[in-house]
C-alpha atoms as a PDB file:
ATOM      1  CA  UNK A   1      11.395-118.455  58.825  1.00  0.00           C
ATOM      2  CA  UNK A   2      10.376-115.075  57.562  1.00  0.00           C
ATOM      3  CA  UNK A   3       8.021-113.643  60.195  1.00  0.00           C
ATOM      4  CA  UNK A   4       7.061-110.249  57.559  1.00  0.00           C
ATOM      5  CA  UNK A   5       3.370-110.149  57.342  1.00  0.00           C
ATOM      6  CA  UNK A   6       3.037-113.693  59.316  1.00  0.00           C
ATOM      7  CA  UNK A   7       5.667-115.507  56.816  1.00  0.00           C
ATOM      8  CA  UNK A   8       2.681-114.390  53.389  1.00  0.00           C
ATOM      9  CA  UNK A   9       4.801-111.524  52.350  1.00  0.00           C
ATOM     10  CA  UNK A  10       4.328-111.889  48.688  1.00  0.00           C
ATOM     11  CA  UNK A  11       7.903-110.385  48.339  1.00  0.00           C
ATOM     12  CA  UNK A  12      10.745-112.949  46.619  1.00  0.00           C
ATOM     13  CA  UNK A  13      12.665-114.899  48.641  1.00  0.00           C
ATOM     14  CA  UNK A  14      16.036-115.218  48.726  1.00  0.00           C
ATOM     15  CA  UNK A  15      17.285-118.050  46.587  1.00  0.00           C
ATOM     16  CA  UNK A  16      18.084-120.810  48.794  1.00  0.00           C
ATOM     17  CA  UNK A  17      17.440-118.840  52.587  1.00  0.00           C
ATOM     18  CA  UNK A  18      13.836-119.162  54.435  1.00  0.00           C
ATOM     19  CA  UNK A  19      13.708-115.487  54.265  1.00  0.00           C
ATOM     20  CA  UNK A  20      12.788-112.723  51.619  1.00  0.00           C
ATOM     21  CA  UNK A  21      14.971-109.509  50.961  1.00  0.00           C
ATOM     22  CA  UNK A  22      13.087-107.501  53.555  1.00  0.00           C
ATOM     23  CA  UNK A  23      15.596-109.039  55.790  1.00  0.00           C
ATOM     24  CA  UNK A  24      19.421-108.276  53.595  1.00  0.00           C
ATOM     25  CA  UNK A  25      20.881-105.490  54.999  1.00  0.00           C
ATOM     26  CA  UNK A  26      21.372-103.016  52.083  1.00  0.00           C
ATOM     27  CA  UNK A  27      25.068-101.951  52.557  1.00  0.00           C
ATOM     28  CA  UNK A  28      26.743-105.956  53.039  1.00  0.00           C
ATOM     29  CA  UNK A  29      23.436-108.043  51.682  1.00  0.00           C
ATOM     30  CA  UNK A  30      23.592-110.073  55.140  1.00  0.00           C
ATOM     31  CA  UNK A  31      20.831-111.576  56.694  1.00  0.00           C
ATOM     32  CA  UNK A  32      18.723-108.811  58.996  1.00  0.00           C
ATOM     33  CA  UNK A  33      15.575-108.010  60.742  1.00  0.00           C
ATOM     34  CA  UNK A  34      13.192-106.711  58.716  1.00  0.00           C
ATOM     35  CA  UNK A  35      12.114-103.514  61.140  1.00  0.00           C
ATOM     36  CA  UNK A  36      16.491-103.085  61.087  1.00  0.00           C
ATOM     37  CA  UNK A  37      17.852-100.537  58.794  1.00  0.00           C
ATOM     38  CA  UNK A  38      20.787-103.268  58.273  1.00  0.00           C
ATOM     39  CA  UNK A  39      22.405-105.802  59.903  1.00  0.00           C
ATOM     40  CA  UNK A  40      23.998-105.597  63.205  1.00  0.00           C
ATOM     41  CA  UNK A  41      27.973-105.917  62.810  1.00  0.00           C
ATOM     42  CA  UNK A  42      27.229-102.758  59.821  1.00  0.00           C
ATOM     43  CA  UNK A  43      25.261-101.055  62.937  1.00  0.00           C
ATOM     44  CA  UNK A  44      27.857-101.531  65.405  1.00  0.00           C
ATOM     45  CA  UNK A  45      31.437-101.110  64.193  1.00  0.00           C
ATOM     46  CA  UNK A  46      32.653 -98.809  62.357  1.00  0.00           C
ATOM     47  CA  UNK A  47      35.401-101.329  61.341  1.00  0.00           C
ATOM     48  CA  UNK A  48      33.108-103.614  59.869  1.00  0.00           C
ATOM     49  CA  UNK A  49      31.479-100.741  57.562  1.00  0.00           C
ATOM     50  CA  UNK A  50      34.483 -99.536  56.406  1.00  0.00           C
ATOM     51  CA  UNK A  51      35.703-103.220  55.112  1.00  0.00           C
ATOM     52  CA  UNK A  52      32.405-102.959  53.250  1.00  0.00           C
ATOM     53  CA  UNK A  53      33.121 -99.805  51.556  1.00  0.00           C
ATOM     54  CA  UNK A  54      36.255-100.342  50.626  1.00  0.00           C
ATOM     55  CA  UNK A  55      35.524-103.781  48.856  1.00  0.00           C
ATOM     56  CA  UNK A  56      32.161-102.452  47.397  1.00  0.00           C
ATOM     57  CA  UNK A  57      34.739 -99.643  45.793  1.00  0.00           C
ATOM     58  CA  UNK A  58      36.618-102.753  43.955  1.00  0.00           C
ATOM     59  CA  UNK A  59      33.608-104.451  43.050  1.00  0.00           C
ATOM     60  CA  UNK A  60      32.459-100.979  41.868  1.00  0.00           C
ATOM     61  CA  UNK A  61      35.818 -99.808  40.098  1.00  0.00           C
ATOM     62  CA  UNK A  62      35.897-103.669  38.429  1.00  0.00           C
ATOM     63  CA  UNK A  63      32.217-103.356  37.036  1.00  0.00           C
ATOM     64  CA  UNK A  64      33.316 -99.491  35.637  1.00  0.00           C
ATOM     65  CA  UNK A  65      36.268-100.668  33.702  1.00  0.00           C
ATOM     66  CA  UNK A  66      33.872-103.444  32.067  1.00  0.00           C
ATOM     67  CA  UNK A  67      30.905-101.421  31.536  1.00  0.00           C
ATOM     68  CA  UNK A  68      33.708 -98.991  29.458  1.00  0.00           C
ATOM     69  CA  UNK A  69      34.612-101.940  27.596  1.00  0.00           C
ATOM     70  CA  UNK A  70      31.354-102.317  26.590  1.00  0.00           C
ATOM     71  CA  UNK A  71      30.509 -99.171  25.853  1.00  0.00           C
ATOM     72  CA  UNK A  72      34.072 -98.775  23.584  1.00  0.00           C
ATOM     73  CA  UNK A  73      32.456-101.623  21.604  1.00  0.00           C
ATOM     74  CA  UNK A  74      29.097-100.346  21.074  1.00  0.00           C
ATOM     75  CA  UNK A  75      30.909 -96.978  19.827  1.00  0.00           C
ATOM     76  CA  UNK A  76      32.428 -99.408  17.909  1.00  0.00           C
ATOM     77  CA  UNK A  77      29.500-101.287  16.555  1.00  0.00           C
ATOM     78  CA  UNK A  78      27.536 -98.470  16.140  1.00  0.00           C
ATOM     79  CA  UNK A  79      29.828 -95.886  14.031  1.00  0.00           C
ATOM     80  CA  UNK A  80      32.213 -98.291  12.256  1.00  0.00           C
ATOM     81  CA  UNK A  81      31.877 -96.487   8.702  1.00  0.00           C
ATOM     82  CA  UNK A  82      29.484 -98.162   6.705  1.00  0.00           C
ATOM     83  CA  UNK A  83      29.626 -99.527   3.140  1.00  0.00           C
ATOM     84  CA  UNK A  84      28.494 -96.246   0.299  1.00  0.00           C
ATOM     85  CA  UNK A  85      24.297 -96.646   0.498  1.00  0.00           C
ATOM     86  CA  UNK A  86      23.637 -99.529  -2.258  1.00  0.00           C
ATOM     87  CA  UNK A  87      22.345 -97.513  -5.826  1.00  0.00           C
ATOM     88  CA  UNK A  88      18.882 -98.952  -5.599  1.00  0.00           C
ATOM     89  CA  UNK A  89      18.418 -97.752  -2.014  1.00  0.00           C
ATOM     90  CA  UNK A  90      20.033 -94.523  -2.849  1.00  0.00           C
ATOM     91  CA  UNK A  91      17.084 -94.535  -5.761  1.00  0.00           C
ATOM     92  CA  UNK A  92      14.604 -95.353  -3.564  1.00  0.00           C
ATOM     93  CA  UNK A  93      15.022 -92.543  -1.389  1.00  0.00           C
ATOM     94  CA  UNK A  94      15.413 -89.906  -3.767  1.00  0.00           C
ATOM     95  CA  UNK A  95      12.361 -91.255  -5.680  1.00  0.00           C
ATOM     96  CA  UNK A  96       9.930 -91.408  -2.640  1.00  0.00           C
ATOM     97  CA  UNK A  97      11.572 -88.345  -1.433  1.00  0.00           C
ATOM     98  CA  UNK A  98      12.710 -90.095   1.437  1.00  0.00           C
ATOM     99  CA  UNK A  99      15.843 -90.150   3.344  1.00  0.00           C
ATOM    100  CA  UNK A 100      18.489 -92.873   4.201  1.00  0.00           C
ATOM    101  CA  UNK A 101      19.213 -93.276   8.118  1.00  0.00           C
ATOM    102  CA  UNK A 102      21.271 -96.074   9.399  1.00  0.00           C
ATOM    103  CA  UNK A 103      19.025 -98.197  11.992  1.00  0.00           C
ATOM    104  CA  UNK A 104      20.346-100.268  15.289  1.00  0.00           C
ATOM    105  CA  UNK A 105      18.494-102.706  16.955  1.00  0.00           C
ATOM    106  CA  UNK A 106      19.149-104.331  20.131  1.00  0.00           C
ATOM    107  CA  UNK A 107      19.225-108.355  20.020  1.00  0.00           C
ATOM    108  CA  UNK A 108      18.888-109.308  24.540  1.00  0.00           C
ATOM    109  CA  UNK A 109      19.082-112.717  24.021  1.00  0.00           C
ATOM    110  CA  UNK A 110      22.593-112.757  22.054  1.00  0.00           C
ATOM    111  CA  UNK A 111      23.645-109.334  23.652  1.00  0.00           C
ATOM    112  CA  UNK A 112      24.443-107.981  20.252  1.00  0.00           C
ATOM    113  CA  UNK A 113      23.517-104.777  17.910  1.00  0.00           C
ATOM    114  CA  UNK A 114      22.076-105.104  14.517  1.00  0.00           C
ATOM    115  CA  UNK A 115      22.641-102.359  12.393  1.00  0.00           C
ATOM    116  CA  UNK A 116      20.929-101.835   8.436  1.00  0.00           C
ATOM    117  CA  UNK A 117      20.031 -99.052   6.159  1.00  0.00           C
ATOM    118  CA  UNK A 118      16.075 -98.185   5.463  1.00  0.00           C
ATOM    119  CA  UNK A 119      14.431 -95.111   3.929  1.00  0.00           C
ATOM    120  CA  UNK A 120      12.159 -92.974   6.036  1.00  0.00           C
ATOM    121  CA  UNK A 121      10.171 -89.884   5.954  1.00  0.00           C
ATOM    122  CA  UNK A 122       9.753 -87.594   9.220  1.00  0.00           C
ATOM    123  CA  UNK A 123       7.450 -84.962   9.691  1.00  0.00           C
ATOM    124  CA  UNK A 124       9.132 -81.476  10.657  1.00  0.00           C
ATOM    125  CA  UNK A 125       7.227 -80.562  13.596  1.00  0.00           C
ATOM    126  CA  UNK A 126       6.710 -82.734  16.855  1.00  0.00           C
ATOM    127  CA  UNK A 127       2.969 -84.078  17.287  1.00  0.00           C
ATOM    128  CA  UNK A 128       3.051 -84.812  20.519  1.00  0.00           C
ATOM    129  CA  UNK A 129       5.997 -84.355  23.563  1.00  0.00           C
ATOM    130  CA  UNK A 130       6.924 -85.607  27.031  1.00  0.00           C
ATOM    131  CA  UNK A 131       8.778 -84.141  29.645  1.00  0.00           C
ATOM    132  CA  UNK A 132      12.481 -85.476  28.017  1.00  0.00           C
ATOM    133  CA  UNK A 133      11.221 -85.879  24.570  1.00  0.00           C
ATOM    134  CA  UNK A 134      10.018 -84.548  21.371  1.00  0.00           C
ATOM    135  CA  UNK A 135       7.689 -87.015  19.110  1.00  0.00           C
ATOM    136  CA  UNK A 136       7.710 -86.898  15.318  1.00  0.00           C
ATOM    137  CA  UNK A 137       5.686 -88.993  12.758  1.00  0.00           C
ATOM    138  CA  UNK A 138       7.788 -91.460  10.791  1.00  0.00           C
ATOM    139  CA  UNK A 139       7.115 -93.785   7.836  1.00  0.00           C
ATOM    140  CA  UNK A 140       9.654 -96.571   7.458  1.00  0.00           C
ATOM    141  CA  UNK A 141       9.375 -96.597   3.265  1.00  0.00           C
ATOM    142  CA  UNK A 142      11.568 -99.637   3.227  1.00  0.00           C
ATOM    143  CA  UNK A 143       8.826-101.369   5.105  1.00  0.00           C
ATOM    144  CA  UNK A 144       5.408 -99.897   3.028  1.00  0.00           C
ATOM    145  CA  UNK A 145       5.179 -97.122   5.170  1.00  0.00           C
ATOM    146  CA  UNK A 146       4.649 -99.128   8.288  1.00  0.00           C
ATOM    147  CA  UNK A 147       3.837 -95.775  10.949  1.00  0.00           C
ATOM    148  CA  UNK A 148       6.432 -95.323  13.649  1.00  0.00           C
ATOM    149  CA  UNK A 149       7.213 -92.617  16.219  1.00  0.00           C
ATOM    150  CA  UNK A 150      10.759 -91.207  16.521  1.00  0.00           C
ATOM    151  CA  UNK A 151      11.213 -89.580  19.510  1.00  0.00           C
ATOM    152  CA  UNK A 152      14.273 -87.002  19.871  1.00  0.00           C
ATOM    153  CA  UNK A 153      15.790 -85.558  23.295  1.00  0.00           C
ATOM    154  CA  UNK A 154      14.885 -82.047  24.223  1.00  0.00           C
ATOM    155  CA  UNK A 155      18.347 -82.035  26.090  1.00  0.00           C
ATOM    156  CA  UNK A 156      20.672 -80.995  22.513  1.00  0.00           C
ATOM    157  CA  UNK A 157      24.090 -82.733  24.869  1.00  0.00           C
ATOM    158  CA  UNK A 158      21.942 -85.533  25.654  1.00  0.00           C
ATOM    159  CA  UNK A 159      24.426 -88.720  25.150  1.00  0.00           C
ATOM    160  CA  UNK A 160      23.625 -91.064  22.876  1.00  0.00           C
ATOM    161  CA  UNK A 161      24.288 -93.501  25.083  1.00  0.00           C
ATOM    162  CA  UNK A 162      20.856 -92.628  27.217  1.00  0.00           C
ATOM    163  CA  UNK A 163      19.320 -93.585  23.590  1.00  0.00           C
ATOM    164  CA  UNK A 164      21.183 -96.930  23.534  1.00  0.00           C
ATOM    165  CA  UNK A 165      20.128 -97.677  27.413  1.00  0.00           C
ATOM    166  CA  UNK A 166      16.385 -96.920  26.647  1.00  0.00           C
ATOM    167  CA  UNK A 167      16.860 -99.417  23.613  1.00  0.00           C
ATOM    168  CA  UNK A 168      18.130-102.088  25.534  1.00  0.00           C
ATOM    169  CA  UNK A 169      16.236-101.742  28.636  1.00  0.00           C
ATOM    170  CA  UNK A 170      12.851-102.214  26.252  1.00  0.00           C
ATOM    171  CA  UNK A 171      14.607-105.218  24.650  1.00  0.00           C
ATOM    172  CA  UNK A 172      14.896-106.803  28.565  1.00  0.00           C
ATOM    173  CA  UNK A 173      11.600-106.186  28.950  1.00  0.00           C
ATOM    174  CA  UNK A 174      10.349-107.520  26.050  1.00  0.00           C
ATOM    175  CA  UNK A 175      12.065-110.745  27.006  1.00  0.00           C
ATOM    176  CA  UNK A 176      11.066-110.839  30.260  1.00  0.00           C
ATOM    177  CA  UNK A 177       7.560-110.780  28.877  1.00  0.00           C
ATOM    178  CA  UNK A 178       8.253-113.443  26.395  1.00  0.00           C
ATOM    179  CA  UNK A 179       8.749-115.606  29.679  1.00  0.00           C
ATOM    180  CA  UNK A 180       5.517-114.462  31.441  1.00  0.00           C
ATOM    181  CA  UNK A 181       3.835-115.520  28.093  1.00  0.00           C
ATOM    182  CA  UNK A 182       5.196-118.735  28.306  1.00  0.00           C
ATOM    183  CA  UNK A 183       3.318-119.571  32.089  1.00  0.00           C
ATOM    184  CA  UNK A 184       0.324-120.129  30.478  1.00  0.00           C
ATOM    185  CA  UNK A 185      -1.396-116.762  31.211  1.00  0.00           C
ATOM    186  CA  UNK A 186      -4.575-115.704  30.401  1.00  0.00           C
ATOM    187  CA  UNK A 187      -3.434-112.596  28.236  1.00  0.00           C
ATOM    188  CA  UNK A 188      -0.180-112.585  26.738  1.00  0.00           C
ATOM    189  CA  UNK A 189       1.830-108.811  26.914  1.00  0.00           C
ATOM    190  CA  UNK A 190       4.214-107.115  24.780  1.00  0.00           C
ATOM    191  CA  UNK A 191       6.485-104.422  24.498  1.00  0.00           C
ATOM    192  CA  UNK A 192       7.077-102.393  21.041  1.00  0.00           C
ATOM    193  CA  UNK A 193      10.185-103.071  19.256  1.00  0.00           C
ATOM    194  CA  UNK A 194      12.289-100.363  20.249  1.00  0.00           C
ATOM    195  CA  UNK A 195      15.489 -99.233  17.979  1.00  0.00           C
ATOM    196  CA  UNK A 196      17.857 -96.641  17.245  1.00  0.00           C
ATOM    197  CA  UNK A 197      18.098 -94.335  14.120  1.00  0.00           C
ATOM    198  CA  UNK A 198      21.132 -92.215  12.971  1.00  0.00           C
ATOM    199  CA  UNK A 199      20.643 -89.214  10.340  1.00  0.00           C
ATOM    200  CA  UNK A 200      24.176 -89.363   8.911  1.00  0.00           C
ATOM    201  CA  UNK A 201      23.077 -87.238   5.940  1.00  0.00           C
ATOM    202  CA  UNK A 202      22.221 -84.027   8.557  1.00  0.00           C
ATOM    203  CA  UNK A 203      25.007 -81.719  10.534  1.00  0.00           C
ATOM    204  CA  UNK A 204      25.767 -83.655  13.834  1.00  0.00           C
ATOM    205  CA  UNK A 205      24.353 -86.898  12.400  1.00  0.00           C
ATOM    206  CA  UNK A 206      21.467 -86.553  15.350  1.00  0.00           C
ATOM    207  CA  UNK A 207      19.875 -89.737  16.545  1.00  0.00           C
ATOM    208  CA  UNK A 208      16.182 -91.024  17.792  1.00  0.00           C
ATOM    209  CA  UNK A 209      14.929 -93.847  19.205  1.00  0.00           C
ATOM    210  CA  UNK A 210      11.566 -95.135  17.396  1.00  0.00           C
ATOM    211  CA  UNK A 211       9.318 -97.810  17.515  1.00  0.00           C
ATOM    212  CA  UNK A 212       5.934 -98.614  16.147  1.00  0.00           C
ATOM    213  CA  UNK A 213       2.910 -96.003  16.394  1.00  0.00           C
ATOM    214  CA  UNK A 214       0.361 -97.121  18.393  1.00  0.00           C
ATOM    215  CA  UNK A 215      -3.216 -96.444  18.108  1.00  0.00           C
ATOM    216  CA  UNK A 216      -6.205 -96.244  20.476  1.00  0.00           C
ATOM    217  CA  UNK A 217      -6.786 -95.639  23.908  1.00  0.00           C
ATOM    218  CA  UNK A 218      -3.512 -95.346  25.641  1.00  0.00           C
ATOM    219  CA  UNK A 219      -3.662 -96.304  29.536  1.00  0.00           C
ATOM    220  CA  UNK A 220      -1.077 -95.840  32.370  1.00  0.00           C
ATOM    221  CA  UNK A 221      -1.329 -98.627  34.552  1.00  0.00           C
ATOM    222  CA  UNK A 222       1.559 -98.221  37.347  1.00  0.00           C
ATOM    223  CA  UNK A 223       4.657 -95.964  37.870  1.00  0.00           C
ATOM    224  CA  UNK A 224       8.021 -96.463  39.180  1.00  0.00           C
ATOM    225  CA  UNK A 225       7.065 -95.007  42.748  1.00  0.00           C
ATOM    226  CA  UNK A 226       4.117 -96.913  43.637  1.00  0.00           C
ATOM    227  CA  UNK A 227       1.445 -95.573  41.724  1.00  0.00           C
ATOM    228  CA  UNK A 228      -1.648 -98.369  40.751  1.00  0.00           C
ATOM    229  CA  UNK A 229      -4.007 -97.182  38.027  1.00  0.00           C
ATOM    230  CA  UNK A 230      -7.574 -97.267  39.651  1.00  0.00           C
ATOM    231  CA  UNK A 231      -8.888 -99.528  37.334  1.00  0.00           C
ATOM    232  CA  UNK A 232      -6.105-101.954  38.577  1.00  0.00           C
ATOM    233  CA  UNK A 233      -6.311-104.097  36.073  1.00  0.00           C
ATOM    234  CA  UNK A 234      -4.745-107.427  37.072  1.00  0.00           C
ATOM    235  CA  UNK A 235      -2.483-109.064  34.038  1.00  0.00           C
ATOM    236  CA  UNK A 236      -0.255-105.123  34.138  1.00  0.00           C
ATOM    237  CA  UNK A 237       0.413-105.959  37.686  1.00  0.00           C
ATOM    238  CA  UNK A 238       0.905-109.572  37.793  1.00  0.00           C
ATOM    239  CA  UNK A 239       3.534-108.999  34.820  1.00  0.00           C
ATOM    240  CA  UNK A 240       5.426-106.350  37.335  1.00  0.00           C
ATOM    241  CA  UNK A 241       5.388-109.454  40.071  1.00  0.00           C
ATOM    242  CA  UNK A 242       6.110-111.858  37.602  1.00  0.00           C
ATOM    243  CA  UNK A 243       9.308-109.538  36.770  1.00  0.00           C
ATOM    244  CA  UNK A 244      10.643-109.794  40.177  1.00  0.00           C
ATOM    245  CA  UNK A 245       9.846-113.489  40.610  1.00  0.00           C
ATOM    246  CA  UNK A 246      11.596-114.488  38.096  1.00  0.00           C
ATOM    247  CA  UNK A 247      15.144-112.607  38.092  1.00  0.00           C
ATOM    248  CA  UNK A 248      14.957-113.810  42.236  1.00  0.00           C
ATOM    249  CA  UNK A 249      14.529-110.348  43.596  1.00  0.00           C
ATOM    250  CA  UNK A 250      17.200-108.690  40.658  1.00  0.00           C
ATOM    251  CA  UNK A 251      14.674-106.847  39.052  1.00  0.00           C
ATOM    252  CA  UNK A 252      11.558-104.951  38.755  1.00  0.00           C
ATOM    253  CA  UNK A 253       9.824-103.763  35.919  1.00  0.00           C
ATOM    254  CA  UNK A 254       7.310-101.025  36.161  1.00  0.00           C
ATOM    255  CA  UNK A 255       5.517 -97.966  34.387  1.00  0.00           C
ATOM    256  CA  UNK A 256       3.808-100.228  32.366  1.00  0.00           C
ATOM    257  CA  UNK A 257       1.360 -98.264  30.096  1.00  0.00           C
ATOM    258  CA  UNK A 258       0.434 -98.705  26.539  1.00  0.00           C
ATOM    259  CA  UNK A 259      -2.886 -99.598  24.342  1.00  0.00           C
ATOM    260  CA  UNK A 260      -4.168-102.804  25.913  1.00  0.00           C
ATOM    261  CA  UNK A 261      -1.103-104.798  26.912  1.00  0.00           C
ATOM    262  CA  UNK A 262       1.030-103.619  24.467  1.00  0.00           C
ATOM    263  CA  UNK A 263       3.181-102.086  26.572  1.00  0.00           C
ATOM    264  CA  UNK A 264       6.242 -98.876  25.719  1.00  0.00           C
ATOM    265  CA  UNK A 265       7.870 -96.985  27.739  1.00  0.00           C
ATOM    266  CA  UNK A 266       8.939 -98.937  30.900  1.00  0.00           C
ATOM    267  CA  UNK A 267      11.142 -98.838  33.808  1.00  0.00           C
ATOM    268  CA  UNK A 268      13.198-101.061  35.161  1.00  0.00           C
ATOM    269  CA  UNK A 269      14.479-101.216  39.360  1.00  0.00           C
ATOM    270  CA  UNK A 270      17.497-103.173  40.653  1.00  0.00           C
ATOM    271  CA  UNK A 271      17.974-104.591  43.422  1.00  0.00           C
ATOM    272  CA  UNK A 272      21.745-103.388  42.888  1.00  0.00           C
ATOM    273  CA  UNK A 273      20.613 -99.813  42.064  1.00  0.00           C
ATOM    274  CA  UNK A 274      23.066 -99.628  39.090  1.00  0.00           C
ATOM    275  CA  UNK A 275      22.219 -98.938  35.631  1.00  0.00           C
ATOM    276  CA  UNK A 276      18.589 -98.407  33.806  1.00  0.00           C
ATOM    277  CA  UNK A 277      18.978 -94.675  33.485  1.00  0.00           C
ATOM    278  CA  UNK A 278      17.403 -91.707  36.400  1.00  0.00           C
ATOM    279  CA  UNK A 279      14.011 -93.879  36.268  1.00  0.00           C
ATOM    280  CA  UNK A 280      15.839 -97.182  38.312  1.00  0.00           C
ATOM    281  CA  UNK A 281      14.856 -96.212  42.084  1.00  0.00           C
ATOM    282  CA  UNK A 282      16.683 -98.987  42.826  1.00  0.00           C
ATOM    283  CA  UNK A 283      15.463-100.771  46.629  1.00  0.00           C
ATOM    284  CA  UNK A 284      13.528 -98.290  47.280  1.00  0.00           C
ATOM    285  CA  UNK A 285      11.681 -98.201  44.088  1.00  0.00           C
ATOM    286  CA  UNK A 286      10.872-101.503  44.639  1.00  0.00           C
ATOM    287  CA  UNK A 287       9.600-101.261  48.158  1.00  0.00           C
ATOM    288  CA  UNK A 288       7.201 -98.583  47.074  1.00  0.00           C
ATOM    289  CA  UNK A 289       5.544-101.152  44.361  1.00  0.00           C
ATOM    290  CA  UNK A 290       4.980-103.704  47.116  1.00  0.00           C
ATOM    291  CA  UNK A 291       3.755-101.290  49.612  1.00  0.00           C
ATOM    292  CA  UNK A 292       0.594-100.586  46.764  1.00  0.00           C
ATOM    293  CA  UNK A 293       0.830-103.690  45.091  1.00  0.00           C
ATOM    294  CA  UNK A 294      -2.532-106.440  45.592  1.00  0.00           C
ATOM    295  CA  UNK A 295      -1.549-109.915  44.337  1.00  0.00           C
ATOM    296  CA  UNK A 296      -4.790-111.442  42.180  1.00  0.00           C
ATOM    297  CA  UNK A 297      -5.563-114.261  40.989  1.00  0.00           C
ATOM    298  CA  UNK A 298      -3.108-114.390  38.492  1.00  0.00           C
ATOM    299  CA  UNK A 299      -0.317-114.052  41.015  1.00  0.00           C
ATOM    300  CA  UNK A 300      -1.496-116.745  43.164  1.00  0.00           C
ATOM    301  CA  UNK A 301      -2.232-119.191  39.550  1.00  0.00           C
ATOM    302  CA  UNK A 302       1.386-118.785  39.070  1.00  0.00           C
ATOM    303  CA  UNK A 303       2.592-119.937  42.667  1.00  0.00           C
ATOM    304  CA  UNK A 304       4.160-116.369  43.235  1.00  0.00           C
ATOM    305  CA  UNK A 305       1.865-115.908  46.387  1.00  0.00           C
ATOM    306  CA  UNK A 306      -0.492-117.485  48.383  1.00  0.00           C
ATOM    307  CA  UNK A 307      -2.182-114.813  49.437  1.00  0.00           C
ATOM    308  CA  UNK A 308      -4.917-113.379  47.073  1.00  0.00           C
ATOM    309  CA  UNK A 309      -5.639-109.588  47.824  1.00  0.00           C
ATOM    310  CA  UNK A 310      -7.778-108.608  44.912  1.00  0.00           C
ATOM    311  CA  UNK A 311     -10.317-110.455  43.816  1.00  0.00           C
ATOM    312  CA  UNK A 312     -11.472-109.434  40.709  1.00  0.00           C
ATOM    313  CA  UNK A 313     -10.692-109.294  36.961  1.00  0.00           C
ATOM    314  CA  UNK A 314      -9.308-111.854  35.082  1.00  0.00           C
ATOM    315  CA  UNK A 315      -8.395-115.411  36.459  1.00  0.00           C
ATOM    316  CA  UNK A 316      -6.121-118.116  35.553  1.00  0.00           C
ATOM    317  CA  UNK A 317      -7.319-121.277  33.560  1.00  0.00           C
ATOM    318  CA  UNK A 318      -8.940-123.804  36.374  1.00  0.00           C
ATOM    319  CA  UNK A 319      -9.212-120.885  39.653  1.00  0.00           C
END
């Protein structure tokens, strides 16, 4: 049995083993000690590690050629020329003053783009910035001028694929939190719609990836290395445990901030370390939230842990 933290580590468990992924070594996944840095035939022979190399090369060459694939058909999906802009759209834009972009959305659960034509209008000059990104004001005039941000690289040769794997990496989230919502939690979370614009109209056809403007008082309630707000609330950090409960160890997802639990902006670790942009830390991203991390009530209400750390804020129904 796992013997980490007298067998309460709150960590997930391998699926079908008695111990948790403290204990897989991290170059061969075997079965380890948890004070080990991995196991002992990748400690000992030199044989042994390079058999592991060389077949983690395959497996690495093998997932390369598919993610191409992949990306070839995004291209595909994304810039097969469109249809000339329908007359009444056309009319729309030029009466509101407005100007035609091609939109992409992200669908997780059928693994698919979505692609349409709306109107918008966005201000010239930033109102706000982050440390890889400029934020504009936009009004979506096909929608009533629902408010939006649009958010464009400061990085001119940034790829447009970081766009699409900021897109999609929201989309996981959001269902990942679709799931949480569906344990019966006390307060249900959500992440903003996240999507992809094109300006085909402007040199370069630039892109920017939008979603709904949020107002009120925006919060940051962990990081991707470790970081707990001080307020701790306890349905932000539940939802990162949930996240890693439920994929079996896969995944992590973390710098959760946003107005309430509305969340934007997050992170996602593998256990794998591959994919999910600079932000995925990958094993060791994920050992830094459990070395802060306090489960609460509403970890132990779902039957992640049986070990309740903090012990106040909200509760589940019946605790």
């Amino acid at each position: 049995n796992c013997a980490h933290l007298n067998n309460t580590c709150p960590v997930q468990r391998v699926p079908g083993k008695t111990f948790c992924v403290h204990h897989l070594c991290p170059r061969c996944g075997a079965e380890k000690s948890s004070q080990a840095k991995e196991c002992k035939p990748c400690a000992s022979s030199a044989a042994h590690r390079d058999l592991i190399q060389k077949q983690g090369t395959a497996v690495q060459h093998e997932l390369d050629n598919r993610l191409a694939v992949l990306r070839r058909k995004e291209q595909q999906t994304l810039y097969t020329p469109n249809p000339p802009p329908m007359r009444s759209l056309t009319a729309k834009a030029q009466e509101l003053r407005g100007e035609q972009v091609y939109k992409f959305a992200y669908d997780y659960e059928h693994k698919r783009w979505e692609s349409s034509m709306i109107v918008v209008q966005i201000e010239d000059q930033p109102f706000d910035e982050g440390a890889m990104r400029l934020c504009y004001k936009m009004r979506d005039l096909s929608e009533s001028g629902k408010q939006f941000v649009a958010k464009a690289s400061k990085d001119q040769d940034d790829d447009t694929e970081v766009y699409l794997a900021d897109i999609q990496m929201q989309a996981m989230c959001g269902y990942l939190a679709k799931q949480y919502n569906g344990m019966g939690v006390p307060k249900k979370v959500k992440f903003l719609d996240a999507f992809l614009i094109q300006r085909f109209t402007r040199p370069g056809q630039p892109v920017m990836g939008c979603e709904e403007f949020m107002s009120g008082q925006y919060s940051k309630y962990n990081n991707n290395f470790g970081f707990t707000a001080p307020d701790d609330r306890n349905t932000p950090q539940a939802f990162s445990h949930f996240t890693h409960w439920f994929s079996h160890g896969k995944y992590l997802v973390v710098d959760l901030q946003g107005v309430g639990d509305m969340f934007t902006d997050p992170q996602v670790h593998s256990q794998d370390d591959l994919g999910f942009g600079k932000g995925n830390l990958g094993p060791m991203g994920i050992e830094k939230f459990w070395s802060t991390h306090r489960c609460n009530a509403i970890c132990v209400g779902l039957g992640m842990s049986n070990k309740q750390e903090d012990f106040v804020g909200t509760v589940m129904h019946g605790q």
